[in-house]
Each structure stands twice: as C-alpha cells, then as structure tokens.
PDB file of N, CA and C in Angstrom:
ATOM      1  N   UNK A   1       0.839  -1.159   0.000  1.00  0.00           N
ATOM      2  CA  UNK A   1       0.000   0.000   0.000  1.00  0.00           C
ATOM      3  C   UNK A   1       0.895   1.236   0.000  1.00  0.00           C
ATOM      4  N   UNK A   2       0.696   2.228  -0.950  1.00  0.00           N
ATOM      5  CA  UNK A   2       1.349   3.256  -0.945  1.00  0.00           C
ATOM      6  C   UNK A   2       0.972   4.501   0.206  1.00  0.00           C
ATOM      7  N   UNK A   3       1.578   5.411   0.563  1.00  0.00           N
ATOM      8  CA  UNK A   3       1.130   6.543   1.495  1.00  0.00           C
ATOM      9  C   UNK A   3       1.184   7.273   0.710  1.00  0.00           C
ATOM     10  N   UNK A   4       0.331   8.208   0.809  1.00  0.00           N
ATOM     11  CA  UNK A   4       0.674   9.201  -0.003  1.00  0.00           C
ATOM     12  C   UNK A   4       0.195  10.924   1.549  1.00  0.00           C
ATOM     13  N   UNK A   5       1.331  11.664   1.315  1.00  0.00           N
ATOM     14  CA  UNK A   5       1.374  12.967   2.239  1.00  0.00           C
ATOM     15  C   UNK A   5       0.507  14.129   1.618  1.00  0.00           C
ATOM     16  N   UNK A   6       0.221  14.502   2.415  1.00  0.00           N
ATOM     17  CA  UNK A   6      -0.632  15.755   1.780  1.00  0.00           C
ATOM     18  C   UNK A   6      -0.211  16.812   2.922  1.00  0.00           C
ATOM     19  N   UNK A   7       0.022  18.148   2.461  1.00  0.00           N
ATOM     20  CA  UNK A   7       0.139  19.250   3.223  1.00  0.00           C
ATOM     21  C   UNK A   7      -0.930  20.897   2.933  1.00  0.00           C
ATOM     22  N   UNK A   8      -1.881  20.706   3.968  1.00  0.00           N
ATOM     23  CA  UNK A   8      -2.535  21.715   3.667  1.00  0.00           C
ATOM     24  C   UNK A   8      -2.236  23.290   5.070  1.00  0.00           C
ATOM     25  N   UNK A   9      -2.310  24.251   4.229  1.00  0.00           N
ATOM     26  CA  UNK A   9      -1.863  25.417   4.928  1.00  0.00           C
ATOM     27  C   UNK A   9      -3.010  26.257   4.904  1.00  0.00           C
ATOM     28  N   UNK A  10      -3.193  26.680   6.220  1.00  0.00           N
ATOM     29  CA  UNK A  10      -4.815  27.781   6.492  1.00  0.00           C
ATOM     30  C   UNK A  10      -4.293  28.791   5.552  1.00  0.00           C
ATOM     31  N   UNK A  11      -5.643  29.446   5.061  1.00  0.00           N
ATOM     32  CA  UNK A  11      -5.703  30.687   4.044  1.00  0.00           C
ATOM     33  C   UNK A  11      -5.483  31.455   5.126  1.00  0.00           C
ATOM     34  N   UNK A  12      -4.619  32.860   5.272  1.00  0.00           N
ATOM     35  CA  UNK A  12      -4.000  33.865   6.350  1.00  0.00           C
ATOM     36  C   UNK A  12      -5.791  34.459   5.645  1.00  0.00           C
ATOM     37  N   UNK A  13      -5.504  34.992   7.780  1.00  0.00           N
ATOM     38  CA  UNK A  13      -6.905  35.714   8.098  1.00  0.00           C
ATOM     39  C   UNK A  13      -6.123  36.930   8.374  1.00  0.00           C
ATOM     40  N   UNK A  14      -7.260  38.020   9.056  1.00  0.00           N
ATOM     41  CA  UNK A  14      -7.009  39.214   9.052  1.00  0.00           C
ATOM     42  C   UNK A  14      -8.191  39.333  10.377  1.00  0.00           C
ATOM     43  N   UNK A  15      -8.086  40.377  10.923  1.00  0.00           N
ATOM     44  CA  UNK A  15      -9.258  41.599  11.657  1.00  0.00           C
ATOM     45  C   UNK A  15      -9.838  42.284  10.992  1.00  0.00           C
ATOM     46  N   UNK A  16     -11.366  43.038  11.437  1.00  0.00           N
ATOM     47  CA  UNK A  16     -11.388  44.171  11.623  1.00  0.00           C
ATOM     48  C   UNK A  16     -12.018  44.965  12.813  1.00  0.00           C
ATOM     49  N   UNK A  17     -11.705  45.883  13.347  1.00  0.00           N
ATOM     50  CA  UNK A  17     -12.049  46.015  14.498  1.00  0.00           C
ATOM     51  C   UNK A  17     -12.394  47.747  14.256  1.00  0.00           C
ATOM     52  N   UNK A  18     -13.214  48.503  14.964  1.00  0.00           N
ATOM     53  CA  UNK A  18     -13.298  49.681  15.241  1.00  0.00           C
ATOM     54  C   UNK A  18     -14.196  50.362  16.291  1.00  0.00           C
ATOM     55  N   UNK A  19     -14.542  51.196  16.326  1.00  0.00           N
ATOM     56  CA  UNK A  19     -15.166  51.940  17.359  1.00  0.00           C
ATOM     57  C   UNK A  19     -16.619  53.024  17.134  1.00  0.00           C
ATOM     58  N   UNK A  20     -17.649  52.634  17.345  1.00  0.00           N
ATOM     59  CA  UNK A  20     -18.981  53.528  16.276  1.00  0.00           C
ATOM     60  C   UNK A  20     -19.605  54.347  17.766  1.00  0.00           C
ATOM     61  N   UNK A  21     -19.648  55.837  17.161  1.00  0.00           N
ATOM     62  CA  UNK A  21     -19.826  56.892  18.123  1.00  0.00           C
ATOM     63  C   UNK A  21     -20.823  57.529  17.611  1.00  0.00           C
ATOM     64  N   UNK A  22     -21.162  58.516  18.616  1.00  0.00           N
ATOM     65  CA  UNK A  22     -22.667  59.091  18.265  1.00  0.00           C
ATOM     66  C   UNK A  22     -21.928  60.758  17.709  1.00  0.00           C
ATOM     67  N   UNK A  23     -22.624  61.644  17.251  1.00  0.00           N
ATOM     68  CA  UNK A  23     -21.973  62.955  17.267  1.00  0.00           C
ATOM     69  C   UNK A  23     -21.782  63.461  18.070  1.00  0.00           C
ATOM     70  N   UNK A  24     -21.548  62.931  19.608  1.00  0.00           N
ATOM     71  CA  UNK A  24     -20.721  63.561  20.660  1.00  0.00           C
ATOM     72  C   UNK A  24     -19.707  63.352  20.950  1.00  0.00           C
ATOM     73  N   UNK A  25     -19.273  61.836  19.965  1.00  0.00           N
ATOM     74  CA  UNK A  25     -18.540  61.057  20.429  1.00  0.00           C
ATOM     75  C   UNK A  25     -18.383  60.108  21.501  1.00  0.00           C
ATOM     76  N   UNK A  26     -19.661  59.676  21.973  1.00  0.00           N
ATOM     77  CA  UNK A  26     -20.090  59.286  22.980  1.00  0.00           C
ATOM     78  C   UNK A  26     -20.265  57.823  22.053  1.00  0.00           C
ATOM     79  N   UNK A  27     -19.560  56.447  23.119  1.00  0.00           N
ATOM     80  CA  UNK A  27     -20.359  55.345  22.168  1.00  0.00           C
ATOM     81  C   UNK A  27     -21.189  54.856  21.995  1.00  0.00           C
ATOM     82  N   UNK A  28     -21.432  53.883  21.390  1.00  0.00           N
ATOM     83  CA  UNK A  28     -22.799  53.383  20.834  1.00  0.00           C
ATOM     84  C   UNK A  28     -23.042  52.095  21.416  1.00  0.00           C
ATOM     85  N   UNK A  29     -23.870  51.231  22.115  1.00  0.00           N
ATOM     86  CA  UNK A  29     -23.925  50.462  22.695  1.00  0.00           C
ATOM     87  C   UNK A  29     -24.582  49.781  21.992  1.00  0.00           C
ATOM     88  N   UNK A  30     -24.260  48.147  21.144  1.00  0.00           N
ATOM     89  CA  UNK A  30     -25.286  47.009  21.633  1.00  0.00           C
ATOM     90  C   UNK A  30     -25.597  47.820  19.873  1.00  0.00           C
ATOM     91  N   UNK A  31     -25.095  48.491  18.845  1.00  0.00           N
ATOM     92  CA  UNK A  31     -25.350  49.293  17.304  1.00  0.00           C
ATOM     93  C   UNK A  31     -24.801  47.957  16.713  1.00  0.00           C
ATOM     94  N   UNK A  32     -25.659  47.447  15.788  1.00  0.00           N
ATOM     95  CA  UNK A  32     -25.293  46.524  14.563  1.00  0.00           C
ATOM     96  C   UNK A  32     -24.579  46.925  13.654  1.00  0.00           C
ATOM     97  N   UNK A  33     -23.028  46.086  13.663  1.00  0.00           N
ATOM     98  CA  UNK A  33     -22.198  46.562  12.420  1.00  0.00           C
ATOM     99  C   UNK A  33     -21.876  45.030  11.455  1.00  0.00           C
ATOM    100  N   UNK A  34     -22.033  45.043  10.094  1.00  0.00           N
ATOM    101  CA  UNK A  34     -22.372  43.964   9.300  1.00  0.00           C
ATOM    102  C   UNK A  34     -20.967  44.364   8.906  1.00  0.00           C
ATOM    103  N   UNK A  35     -20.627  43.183   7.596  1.00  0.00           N
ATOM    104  CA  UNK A  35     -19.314  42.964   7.211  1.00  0.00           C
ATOM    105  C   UNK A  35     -19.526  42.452   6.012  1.00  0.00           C
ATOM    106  N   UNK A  36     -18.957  42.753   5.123  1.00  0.00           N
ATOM    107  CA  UNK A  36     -19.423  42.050   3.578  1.00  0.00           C
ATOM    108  C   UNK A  36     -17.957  41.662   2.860  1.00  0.00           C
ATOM    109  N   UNK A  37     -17.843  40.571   3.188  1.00  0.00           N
ATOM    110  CA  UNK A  37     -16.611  39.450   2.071  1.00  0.00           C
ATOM    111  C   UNK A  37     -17.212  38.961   0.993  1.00  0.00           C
ATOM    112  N   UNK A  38     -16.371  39.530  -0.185  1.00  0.00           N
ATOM    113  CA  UNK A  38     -16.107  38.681  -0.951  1.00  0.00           C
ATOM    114  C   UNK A  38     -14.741  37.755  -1.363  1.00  0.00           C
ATOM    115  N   UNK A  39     -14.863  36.816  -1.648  1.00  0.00           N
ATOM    116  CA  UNK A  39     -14.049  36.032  -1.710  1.00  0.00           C
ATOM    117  C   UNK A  39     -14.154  35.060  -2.387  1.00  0.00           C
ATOM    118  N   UNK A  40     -12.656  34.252  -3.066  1.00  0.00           N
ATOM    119  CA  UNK A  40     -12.898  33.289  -4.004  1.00  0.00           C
ATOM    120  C   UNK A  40     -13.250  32.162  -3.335  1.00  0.00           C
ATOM    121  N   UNK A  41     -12.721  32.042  -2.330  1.00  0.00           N
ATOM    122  CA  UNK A  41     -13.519  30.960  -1.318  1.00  0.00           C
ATOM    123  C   UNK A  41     -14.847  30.481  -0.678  1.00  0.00           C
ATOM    124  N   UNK A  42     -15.942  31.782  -1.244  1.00  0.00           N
ATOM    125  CA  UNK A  42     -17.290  31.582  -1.160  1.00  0.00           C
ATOM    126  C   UNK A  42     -18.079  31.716  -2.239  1.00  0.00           C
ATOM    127  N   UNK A  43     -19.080  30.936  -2.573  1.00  0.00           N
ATOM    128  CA  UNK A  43     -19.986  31.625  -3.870  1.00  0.00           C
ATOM    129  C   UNK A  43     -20.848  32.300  -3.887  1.00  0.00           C
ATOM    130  N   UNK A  44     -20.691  33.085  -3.126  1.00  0.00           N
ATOM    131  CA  UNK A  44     -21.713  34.223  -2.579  1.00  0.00           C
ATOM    132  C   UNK A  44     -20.753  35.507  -1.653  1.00  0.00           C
ATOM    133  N   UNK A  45     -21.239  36.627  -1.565  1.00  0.00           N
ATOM    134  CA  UNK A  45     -20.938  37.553  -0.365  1.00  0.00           C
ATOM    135  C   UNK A  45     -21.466  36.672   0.705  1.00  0.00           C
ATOM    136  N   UNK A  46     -20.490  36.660   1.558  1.00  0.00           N
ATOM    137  CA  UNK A  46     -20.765  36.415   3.067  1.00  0.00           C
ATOM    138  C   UNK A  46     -21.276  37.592   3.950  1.00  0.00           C
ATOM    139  N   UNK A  47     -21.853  37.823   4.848  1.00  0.00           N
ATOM    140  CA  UNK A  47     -22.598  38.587   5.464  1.00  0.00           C
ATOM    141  C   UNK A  47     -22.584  38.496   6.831  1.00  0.00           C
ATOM    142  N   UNK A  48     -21.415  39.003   7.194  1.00  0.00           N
ATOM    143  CA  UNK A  48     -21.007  39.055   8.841  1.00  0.00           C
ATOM    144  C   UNK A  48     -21.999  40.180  10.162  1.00  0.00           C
ATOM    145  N   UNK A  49     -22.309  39.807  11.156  1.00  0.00           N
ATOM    146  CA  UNK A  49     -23.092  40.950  12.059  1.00  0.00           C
ATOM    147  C   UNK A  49     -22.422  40.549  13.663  1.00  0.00           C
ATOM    148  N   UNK A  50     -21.877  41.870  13.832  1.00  0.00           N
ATOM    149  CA  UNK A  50     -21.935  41.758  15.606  1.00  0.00           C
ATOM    150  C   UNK A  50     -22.558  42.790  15.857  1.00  0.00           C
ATOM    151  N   UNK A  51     -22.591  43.306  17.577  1.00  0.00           N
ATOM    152  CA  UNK A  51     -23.002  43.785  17.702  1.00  0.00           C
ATOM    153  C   UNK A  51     -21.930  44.942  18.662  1.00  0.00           C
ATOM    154  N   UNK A  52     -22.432  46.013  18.888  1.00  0.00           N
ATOM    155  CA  UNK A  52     -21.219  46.933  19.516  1.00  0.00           C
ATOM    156  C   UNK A  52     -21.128  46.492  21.126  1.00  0.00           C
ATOM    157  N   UNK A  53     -19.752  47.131  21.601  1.00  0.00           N
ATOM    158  CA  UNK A  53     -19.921  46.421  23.480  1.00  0.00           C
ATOM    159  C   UNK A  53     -20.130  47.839  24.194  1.00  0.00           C
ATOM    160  N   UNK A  54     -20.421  47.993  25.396  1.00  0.00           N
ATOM    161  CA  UNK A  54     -20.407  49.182  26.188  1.00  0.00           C
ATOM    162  C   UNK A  54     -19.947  50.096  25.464  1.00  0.00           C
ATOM    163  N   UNK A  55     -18.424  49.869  25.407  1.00  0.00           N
ATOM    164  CA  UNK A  55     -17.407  50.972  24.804  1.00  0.00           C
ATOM    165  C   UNK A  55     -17.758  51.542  23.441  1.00  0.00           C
ATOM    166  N   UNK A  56     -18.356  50.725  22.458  1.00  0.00           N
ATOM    167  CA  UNK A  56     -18.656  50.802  20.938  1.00  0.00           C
ATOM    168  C   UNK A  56     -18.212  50.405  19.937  1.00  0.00           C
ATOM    169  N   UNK A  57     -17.239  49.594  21.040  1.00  0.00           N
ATOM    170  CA  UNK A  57     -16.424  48.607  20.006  1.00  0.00           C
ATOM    171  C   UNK A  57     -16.513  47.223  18.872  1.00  0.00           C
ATOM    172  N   UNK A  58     -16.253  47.082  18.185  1.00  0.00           N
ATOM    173  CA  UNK A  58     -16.780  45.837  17.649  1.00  0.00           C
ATOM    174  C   UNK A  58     -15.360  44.954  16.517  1.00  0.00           C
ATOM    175  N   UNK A  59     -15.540  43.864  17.139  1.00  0.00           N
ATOM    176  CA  UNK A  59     -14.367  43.295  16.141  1.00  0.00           C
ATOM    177  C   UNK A  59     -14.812  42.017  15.254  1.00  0.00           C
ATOM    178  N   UNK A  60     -14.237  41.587  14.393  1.00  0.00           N
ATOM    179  CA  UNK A  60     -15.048  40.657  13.189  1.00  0.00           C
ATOM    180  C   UNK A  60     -13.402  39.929  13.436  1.00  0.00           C
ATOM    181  N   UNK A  61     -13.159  38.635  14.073  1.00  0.00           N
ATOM    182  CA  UNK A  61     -11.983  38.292  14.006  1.00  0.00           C
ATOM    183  C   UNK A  61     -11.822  36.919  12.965  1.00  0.00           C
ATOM    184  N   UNK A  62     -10.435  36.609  12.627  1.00  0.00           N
ATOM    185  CA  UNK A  62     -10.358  35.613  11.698  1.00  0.00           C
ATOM    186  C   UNK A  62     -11.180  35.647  10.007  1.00  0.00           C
ATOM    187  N   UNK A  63     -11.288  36.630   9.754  1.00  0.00           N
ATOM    188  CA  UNK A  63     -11.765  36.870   8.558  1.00  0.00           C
ATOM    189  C   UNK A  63     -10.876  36.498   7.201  1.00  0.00           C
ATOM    190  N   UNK A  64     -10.643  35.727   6.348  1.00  0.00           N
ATOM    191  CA  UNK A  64     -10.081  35.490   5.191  1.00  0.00           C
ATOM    192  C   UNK A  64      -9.652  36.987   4.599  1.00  0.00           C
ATOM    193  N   UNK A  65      -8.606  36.855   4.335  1.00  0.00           N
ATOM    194  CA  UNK A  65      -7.698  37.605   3.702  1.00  0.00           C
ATOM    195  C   UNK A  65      -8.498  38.062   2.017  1.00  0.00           C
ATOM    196  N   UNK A  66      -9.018  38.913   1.813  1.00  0.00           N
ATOM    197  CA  UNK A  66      -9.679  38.686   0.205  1.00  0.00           C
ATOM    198  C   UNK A  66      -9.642  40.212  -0.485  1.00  0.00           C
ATOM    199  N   UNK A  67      -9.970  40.287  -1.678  1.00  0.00           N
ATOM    200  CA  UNK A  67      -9.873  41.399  -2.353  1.00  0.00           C
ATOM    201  C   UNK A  67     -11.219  42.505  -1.929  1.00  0.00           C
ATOM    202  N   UNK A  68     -11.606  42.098  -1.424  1.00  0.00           N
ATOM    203  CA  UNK A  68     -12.864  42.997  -1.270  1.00  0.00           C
ATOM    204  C   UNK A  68     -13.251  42.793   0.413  1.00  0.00           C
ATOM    205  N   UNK A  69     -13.494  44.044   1.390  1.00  0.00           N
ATOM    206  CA  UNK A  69     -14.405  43.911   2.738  1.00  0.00           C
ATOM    207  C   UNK A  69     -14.923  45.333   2.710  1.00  0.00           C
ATOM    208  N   UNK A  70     -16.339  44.730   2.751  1.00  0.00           N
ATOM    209  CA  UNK A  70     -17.616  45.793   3.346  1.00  0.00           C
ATOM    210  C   UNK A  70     -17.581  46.159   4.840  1.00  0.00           C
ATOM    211  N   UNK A  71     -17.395  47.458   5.329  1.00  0.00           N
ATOM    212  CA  UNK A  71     -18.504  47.353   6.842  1.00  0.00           C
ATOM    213  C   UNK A  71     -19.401  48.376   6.423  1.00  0.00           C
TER     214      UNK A  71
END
C-alpha cells in the first residue's frame, strides 16, 4: 500500500475592528455593524453581524484575507 502525504496550509486571516460613536462622540452600545466578504472561497458575499460592546467597540476576528471587505 502506498502513502501518499498531503500538506494543507490555512488561508491567512485578518481583523477588523473599530469603534462607532454618536456625534458627541459618545459610544454606541449594543449598534449593529455587518461585514461584507467577498471572496474566491465563497460563492456568494458572506454577510457578517456583531453587535457593539459598552465601549462601541466591535471586532469581526479571523476573517479570510480577500480582495474585497464591506462594513
């Protein structure tokens, strides 16, 4: 019986992370921020949603590396 090896390597991810404020600069709590990948790795836009924390922060982690991101 032959073996045969195979070596597969994760596609490099990326972040995105930022901060959504009101015009006081005051943050935004618990504000829906979406994410739009495209990529050759899906056959479709993917369609990412978190939601903001106390601070207004929001991060989309491990995201595929691709030619195109929506927020």
């Amino acid at each position: 019986m032959d073996t045969i090896e195979i070596n597969l390597q994760p596609s490099p991810t990326g972040a995105v992370t930022g901060t959504i404020t009101n015009q006081d600069n005051q943050p935004l709590e618990s504000f829906p921020v979406k994410l739009f990948v495209n990529s050759a790795l899906f056959e479709t836009t993917q369609i990412l949603q978190v939601m903001t924390d106390a601070n207004g922060e929001y991060a989309f982690n491990d995201i595929p590396v691709t030619d195109s991101i929506w927020v």
